[in-house]
N, C-alpha and C. Protein backbone atom coordinates (compact mmCIF):
# COMPACT_ATOMS: atom_id res chain seq x y z
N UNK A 1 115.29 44.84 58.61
CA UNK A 1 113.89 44.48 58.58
C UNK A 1 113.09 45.56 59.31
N UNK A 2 112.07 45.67 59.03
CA UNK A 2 111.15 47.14 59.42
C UNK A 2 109.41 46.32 60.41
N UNK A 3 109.89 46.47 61.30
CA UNK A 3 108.89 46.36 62.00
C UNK A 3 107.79 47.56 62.48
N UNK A 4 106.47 47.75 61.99
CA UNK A 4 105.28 48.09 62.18
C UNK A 4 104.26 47.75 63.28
N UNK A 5 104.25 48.48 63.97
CA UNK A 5 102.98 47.98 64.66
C UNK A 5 102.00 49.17 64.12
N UNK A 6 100.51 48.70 63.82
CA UNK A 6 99.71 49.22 63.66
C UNK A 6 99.06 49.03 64.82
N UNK A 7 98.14 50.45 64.94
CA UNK A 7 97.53 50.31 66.08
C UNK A 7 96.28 51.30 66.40
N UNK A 8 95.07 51.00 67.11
CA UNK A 8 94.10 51.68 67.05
C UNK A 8 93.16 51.24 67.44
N UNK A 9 91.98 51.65 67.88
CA UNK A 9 90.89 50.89 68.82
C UNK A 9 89.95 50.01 67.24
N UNK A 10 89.24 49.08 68.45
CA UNK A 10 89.00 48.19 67.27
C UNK A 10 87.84 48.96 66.11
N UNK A 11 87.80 48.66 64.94
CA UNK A 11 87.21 48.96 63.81
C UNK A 11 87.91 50.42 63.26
N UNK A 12 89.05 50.20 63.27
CA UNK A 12 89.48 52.26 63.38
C UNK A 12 89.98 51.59 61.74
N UNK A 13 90.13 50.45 61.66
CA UNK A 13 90.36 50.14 60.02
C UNK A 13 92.31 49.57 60.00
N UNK A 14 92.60 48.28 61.30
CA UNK A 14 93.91 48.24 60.94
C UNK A 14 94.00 47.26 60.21
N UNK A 15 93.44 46.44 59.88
CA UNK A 15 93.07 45.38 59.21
C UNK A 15 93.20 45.49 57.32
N UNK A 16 91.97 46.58 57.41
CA UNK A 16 92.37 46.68 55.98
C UNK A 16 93.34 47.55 55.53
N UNK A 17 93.87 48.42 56.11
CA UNK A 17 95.32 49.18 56.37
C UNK A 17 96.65 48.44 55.98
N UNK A 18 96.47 46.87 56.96
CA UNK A 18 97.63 46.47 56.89
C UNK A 18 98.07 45.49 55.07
N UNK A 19 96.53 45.09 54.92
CA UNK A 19 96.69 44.56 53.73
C UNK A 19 96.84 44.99 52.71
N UNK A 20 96.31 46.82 52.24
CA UNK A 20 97.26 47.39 51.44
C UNK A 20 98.57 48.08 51.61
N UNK A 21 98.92 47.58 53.04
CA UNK A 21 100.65 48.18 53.68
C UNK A 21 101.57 47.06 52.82
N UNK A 22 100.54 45.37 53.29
CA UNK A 22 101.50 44.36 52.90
C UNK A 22 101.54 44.58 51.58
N UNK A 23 100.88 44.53 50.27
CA UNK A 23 101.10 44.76 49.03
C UNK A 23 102.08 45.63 48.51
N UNK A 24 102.08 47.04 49.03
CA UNK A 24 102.62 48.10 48.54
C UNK A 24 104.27 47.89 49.09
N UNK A 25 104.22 47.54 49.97
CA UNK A 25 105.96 47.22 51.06
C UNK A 25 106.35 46.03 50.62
N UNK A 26 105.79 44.75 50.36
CA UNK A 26 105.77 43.42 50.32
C UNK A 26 106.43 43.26 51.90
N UNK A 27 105.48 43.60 52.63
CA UNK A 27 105.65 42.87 54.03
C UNK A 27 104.72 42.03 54.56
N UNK A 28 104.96 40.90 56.01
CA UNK A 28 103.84 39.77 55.92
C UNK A 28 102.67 40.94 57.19
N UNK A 29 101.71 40.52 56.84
CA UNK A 29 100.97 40.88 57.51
C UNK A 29 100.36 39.88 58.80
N UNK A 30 100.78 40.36 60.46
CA UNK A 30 100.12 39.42 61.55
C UNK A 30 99.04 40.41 61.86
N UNK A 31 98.08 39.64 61.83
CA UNK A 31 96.81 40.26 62.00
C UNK A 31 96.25 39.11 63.60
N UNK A 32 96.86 39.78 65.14
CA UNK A 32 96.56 39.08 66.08
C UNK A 32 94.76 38.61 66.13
N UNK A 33 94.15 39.47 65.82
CA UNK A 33 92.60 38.97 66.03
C UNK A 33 92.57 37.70 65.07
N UNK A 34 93.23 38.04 64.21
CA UNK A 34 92.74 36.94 63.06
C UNK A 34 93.21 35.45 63.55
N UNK A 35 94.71 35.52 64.14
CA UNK A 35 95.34 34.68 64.81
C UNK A 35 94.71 33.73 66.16
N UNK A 36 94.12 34.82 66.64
CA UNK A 36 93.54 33.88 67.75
C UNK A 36 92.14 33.64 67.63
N UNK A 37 91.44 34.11 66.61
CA UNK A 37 90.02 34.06 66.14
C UNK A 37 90.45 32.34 65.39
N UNK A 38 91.27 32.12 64.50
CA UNK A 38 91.99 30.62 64.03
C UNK A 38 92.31 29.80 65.22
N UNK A 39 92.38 30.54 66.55
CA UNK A 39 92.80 29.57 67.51
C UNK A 39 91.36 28.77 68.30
N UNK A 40 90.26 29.89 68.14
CA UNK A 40 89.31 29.69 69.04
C UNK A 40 88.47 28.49 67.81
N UNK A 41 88.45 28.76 66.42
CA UNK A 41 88.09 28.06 66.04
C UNK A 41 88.15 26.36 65.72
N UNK A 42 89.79 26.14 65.50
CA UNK A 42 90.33 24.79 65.89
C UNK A 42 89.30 24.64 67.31
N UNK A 43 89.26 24.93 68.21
CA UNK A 43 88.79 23.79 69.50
C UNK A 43 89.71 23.79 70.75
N UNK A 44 91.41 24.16 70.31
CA UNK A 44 92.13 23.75 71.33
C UNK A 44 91.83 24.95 72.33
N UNK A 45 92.61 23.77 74.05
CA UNK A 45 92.40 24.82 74.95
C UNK A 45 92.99 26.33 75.06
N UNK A 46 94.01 26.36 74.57
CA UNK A 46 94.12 27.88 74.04
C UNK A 46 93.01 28.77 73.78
N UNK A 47 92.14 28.13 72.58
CA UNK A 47 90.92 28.71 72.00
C UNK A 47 89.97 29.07 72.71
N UNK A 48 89.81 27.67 73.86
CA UNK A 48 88.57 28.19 74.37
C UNK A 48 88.78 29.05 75.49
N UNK A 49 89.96 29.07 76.00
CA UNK A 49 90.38 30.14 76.93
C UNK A 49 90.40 31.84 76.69
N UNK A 50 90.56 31.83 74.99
CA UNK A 50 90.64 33.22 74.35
C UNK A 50 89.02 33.47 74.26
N UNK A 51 88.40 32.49 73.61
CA UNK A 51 86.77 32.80 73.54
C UNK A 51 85.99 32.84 74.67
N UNK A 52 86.51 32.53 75.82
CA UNK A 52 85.91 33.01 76.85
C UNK A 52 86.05 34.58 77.18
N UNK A 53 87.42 34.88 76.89
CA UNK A 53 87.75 36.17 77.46
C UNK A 53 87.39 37.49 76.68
N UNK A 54 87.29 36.75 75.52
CA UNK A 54 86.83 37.88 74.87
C UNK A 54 85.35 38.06 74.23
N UNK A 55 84.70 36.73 74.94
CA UNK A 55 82.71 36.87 74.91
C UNK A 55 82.28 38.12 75.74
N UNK A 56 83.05 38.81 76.45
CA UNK A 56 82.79 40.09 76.82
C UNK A 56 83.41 41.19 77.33
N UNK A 57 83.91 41.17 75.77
CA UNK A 57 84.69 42.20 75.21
C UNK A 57 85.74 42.34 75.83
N UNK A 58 86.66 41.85 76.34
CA UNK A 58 87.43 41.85 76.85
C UNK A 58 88.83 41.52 76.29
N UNK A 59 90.01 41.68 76.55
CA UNK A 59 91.15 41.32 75.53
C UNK A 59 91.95 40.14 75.92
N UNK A 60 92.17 39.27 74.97
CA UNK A 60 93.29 38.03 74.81
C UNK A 60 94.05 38.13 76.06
N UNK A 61 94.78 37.35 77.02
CA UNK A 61 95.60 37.59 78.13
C UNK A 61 96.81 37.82 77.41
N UNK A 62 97.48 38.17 77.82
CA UNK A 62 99.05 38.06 78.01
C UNK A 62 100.11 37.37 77.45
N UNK A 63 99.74 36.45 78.51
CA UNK A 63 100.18 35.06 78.29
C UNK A 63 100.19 34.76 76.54
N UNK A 64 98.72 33.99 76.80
CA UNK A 64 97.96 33.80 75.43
C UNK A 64 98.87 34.33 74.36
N UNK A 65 98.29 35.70 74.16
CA UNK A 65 98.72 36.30 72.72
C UNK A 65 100.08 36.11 72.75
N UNK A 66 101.22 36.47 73.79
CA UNK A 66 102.50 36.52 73.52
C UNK A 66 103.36 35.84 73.03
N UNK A 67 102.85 34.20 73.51
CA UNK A 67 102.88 32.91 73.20
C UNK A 67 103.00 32.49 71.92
N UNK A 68 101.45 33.29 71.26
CA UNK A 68 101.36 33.46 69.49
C UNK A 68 101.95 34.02 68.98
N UNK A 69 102.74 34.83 69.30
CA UNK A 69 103.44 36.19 68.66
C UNK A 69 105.02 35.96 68.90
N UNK A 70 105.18 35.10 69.78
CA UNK A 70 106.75 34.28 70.15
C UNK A 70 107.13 33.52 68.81
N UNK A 71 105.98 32.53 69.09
CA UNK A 71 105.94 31.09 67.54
C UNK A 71 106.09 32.37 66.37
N UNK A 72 105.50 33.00 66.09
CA UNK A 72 105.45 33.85 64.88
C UNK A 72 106.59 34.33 64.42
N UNK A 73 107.43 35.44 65.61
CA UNK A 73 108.48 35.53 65.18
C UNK A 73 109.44 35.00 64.97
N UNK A 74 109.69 33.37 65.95
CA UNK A 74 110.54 32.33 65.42
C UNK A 74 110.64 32.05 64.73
N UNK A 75 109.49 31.73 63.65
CA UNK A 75 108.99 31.43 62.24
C UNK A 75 109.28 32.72 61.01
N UNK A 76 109.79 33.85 61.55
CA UNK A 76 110.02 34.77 60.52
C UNK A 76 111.40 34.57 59.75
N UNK A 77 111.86 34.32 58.78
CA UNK A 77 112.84 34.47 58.14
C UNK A 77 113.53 35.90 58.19
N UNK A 78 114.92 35.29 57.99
CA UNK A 78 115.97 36.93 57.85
C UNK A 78 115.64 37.60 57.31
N UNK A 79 115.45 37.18 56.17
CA UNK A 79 115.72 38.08 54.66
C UNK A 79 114.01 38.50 54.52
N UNK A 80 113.06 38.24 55.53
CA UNK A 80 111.78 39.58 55.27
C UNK A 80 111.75 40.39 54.80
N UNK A 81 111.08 41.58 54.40
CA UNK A 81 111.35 42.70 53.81
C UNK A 81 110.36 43.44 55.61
N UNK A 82 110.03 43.25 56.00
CA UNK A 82 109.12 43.63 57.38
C UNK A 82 107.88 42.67 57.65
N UNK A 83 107.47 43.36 58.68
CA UNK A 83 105.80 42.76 59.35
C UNK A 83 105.25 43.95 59.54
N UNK A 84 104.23 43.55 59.77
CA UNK A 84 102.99 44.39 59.82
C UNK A 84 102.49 43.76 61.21
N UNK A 85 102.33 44.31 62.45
CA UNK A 85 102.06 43.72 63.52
C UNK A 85 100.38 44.38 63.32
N UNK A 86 99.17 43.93 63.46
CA UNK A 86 97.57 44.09 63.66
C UNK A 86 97.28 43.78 64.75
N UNK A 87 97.13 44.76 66.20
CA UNK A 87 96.27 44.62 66.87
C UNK A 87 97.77 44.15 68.02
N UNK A 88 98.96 44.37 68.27
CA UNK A 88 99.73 43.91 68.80
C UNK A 88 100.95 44.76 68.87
N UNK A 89 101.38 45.01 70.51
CA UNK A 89 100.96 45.28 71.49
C UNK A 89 99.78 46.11 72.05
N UNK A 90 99.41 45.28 72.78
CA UNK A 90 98.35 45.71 73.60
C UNK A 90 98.47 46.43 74.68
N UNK A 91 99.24 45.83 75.56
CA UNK A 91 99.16 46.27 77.28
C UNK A 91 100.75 46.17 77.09
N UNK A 92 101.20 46.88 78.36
CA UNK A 92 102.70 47.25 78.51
C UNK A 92 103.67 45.66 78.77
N UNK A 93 102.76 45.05 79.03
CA UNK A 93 103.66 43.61 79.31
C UNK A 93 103.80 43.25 78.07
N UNK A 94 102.94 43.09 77.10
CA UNK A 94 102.97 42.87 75.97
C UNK A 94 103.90 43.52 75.22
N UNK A 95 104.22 44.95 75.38
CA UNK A 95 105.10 45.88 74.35
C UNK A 95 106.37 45.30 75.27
N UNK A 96 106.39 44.83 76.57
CA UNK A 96 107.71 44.85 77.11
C UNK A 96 108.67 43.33 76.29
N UNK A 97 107.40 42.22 76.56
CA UNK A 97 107.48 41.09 75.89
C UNK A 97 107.88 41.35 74.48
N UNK A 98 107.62 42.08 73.61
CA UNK A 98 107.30 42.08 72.33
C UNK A 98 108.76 42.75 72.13
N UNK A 99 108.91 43.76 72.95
CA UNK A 99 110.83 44.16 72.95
C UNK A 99 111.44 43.52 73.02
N UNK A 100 111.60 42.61 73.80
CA UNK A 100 112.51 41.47 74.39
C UNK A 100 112.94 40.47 73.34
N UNK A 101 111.33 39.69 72.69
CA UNK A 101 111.57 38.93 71.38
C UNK A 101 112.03 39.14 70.51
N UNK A 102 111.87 40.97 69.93
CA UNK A 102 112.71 41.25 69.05
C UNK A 102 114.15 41.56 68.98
N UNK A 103 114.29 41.83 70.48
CA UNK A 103 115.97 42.12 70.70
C UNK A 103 116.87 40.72 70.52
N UNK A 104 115.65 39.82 70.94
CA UNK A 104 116.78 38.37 70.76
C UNK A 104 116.72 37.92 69.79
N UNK A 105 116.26 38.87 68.14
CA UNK A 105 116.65 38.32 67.15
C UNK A 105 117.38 39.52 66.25
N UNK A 106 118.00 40.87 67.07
CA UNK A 106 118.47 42.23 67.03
C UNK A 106 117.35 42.81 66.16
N UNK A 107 115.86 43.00 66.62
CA UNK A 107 115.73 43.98 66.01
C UNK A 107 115.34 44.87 66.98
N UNK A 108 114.35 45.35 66.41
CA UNK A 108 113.13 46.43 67.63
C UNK A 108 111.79 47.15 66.31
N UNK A 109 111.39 47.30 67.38
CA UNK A 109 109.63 48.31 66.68
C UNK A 109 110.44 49.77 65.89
N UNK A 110 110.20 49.43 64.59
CA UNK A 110 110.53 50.54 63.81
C UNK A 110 109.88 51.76 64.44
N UNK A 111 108.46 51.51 64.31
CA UNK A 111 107.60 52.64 64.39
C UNK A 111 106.29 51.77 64.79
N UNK A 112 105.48 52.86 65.73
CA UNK A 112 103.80 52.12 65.94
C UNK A 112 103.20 53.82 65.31
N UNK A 113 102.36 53.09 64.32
CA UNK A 113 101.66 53.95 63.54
C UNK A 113 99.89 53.96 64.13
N UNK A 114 99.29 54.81 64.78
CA UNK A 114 98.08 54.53 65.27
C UNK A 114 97.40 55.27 64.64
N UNK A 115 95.95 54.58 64.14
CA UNK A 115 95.15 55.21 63.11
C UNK A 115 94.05 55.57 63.98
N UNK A 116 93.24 56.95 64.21
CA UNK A 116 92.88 57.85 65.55
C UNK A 116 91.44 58.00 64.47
N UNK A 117 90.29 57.05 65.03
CA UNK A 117 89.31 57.61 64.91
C UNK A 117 88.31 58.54 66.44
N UNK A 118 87.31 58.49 66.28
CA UNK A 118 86.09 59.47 67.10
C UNK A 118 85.90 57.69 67.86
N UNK A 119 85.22 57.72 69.07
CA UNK A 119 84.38 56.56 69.83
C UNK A 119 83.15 56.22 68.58
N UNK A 120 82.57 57.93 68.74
CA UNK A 120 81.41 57.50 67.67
C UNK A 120 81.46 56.48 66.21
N UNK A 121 82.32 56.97 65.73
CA UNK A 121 83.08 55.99 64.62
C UNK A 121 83.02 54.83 64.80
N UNK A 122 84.01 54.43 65.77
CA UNK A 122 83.99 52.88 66.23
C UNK A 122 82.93 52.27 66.25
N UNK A 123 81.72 52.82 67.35
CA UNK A 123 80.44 52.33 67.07
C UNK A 123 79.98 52.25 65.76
N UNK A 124 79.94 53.36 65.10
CA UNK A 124 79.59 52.83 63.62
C UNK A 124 80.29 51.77 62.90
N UNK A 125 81.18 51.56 62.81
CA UNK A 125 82.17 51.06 62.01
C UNK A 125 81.95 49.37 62.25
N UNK A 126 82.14 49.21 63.80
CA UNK A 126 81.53 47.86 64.09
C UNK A 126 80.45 47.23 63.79
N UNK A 127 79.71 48.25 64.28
CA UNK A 127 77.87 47.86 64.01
C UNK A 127 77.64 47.55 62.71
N UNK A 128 78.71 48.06 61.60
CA UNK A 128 78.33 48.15 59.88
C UNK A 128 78.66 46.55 60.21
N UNK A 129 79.97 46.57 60.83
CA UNK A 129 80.74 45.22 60.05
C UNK A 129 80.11 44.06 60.81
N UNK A 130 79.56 43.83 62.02
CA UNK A 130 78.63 42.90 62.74
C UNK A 130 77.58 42.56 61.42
N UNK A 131 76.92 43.52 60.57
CA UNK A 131 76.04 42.96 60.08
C UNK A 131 76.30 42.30 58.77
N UNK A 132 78.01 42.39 58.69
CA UNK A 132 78.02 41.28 57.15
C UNK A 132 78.87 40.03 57.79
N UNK A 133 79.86 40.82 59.21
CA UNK A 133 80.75 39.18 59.32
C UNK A 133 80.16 38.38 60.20
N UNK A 134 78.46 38.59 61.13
CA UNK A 134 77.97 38.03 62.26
C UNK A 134 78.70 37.63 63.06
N UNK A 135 79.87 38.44 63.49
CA UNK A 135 81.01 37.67 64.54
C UNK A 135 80.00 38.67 66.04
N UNK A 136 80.21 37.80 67.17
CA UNK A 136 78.93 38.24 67.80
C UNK A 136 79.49 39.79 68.97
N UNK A 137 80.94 39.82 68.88
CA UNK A 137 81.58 40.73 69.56
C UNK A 137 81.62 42.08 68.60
N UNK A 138 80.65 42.24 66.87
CA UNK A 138 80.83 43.33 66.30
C UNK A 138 79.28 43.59 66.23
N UNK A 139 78.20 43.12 67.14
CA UNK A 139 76.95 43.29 66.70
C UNK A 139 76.20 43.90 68.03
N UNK A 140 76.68 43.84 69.37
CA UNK A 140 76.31 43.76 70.62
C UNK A 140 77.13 45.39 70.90
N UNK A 141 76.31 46.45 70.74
CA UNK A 141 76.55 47.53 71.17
C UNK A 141 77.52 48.03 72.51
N UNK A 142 76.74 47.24 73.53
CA UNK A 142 77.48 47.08 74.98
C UNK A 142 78.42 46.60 74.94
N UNK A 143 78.90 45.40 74.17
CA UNK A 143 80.20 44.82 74.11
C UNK A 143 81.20 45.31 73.02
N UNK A 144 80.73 46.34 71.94
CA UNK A 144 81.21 47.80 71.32
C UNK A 144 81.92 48.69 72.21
N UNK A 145 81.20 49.29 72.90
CA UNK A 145 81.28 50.13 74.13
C UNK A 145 82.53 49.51 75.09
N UNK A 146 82.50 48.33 75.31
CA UNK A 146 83.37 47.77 76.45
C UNK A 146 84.76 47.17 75.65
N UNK A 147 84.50 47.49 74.77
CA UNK A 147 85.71 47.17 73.94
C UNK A 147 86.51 48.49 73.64
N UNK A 148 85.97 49.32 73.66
CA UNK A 148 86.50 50.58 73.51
C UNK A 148 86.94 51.33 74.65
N UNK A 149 86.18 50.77 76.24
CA UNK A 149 87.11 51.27 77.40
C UNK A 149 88.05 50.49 77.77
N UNK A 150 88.19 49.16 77.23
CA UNK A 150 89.37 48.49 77.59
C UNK A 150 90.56 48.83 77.01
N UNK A 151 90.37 49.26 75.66
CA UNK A 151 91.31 49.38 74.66
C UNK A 151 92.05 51.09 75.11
N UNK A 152 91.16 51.75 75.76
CA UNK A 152 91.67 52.74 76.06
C UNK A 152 92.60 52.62 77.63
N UNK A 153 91.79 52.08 78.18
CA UNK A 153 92.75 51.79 79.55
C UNK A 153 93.85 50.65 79.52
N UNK A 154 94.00 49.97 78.72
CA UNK A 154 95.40 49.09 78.60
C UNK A 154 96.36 49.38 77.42
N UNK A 155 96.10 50.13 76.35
CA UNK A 155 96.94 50.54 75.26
C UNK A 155 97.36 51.88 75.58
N UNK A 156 96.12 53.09 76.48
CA UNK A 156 97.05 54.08 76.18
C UNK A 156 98.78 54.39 76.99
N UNK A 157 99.05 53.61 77.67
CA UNK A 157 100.39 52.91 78.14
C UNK A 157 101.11 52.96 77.03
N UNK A 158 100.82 52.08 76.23
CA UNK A 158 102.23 51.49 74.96
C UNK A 158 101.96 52.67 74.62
N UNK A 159 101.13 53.10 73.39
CA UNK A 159 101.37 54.49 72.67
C UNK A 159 102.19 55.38 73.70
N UNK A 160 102.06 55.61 74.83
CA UNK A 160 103.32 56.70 75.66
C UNK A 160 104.72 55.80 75.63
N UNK A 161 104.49 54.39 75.55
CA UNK A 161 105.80 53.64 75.69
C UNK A 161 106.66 54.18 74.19
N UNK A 162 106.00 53.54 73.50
CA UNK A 162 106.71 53.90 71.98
C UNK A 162 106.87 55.16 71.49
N UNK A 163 105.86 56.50 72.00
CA UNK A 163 106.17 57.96 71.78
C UNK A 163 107.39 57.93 72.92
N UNK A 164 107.53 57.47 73.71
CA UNK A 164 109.05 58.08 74.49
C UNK A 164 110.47 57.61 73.85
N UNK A 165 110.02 56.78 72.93
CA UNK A 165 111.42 56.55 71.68
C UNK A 165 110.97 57.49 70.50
N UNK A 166 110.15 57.86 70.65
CA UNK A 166 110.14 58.64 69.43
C UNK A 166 110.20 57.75 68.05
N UNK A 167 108.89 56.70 68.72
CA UNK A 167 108.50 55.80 67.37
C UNK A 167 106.85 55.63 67.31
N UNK A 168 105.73 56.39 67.87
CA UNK A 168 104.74 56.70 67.76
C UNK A 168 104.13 57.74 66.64
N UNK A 169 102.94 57.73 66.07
CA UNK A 169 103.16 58.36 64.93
C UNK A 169 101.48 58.22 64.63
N UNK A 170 100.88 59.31 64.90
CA UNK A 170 99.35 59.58 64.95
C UNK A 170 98.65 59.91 63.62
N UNK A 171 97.74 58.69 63.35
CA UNK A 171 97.10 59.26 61.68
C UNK A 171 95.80 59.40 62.05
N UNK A 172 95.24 60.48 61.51
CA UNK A 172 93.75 60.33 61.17
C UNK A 172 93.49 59.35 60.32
N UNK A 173 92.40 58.95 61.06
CA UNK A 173 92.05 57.78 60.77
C UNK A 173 90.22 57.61 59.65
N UNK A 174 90.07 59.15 59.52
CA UNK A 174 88.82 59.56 58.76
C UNK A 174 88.74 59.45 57.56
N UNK A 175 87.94 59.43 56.88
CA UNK A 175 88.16 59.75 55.27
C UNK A 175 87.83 58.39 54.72
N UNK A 176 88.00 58.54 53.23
CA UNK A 176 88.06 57.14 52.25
C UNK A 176 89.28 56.05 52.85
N UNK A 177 89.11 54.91 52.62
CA UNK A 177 90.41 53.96 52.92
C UNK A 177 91.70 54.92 52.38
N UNK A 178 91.65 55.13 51.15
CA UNK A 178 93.02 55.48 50.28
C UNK A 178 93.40 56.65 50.55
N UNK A 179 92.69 57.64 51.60
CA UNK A 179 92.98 58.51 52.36
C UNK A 179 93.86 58.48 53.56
N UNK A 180 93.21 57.72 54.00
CA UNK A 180 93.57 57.36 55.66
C UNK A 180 95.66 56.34 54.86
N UNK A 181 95.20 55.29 53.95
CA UNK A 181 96.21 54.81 53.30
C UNK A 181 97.16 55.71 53.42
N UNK A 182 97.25 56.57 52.26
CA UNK A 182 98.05 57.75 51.77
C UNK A 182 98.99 58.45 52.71
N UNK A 183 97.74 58.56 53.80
CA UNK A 183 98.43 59.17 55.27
C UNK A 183 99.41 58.33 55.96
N UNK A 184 99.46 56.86 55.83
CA UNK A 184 100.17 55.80 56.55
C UNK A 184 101.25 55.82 55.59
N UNK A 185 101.17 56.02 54.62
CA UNK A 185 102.51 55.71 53.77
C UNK A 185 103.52 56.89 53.68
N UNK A 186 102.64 57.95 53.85
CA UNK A 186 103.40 58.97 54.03
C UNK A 186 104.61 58.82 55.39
N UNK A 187 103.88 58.66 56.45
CA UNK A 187 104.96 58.36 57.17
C UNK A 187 105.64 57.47 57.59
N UNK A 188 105.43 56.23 56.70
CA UNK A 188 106.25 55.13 56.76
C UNK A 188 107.51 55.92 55.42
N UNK A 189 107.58 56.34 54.50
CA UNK A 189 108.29 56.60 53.64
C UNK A 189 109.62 58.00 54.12
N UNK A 190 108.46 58.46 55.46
CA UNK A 190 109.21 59.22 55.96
C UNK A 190 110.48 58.82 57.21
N UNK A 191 109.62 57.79 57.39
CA UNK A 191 110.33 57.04 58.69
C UNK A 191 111.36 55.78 58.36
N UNK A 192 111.63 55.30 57.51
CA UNK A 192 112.08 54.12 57.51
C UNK A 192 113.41 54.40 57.50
């Protein structure tokens, strides 16, 4: 089984990345924002603990996400063809956690593929998408901004974690989707 982590500051495009990864591979796609964005919406205390933390800009705990990402992989069948991890690992407890789960079902992180846009980008990219999905963490510039120094001070950890196995793997992240695509498949086809 081929485990993926995609990875990249938010709006760098892992989202729609992963859903033409899942088609083309037939792998499932976990898309963590999406996961706990479903959590905050149910109501439970989980939810409102995540929607607190991340009303300013801030990232999912620990705990929290790992929790989701535990159930998930329990729930994965043998015979997968892979996952597509979105937005997961985050912080080094997380990649340490996220080792651990997979070792106790023998696997490990094939590869973390990170799609490398500009800051400037991001700001754009969000600000576009705030104005069709009104989610209120893609419309609030400052909380743009603060999403992008968090993401830099708690992820750039894992990316050195997973480049010291020599499973890190840097795409430009510019261009048309089927560009930036092209580039991801390339080195998944190279890597597997």
């Amino acid at each position: 089984m081929i485990n993926i982590v995609l990875f990249g500051a938010p709006g760098s495009g892992k989202g729609t990345q992963a859903d033409k990864l899942k088609e083309k591979y037939n792998l499932i796609h976990l898309s963590t924002g999406e996961v706990i964005r479903n959590e905050i919406r149910s109501g439970s205390a989980l939810g409102t603990l995540a929607a607190k933390q991340m009303a300013d800009g801030a990232l999912a705990s620990d705990d929290l996400v790992c929790g989701i990402i535990n159930k998930f992989i329990s729930s994965v069948a043998d015979d997968t063809m892979g996952v597509i991890y979105d937005g997961f690992p985050r912080t080094m407890n997380q990649a340490n956690e996220f080792d651990r789960m997979l070792k106790f079902k023998e696997q490990s992180v094939s590869m973390m593929i990170a799609i490398e846009i500009t800051d400037e980008e991001v700001v754009k990219r969000i600000s576009e998408r705030g104005k069709i999905s009104g989610r209120a963490d893609d419309q609030s510039e400052e909380v743009i901004h603060n999403r992008i120094a968090v993401y830099k001070a708690q992820t750039a950890v894992v990316a050195e974690h997973y480049a010291a196995q020599n499973k890190y793997f840097g795409v430009d992240g510019m261009g048309t989707i089927e560009e930036v695509f092209e580039r991801i498949c390339a080195v998944i086809d190279k890597n597997r």
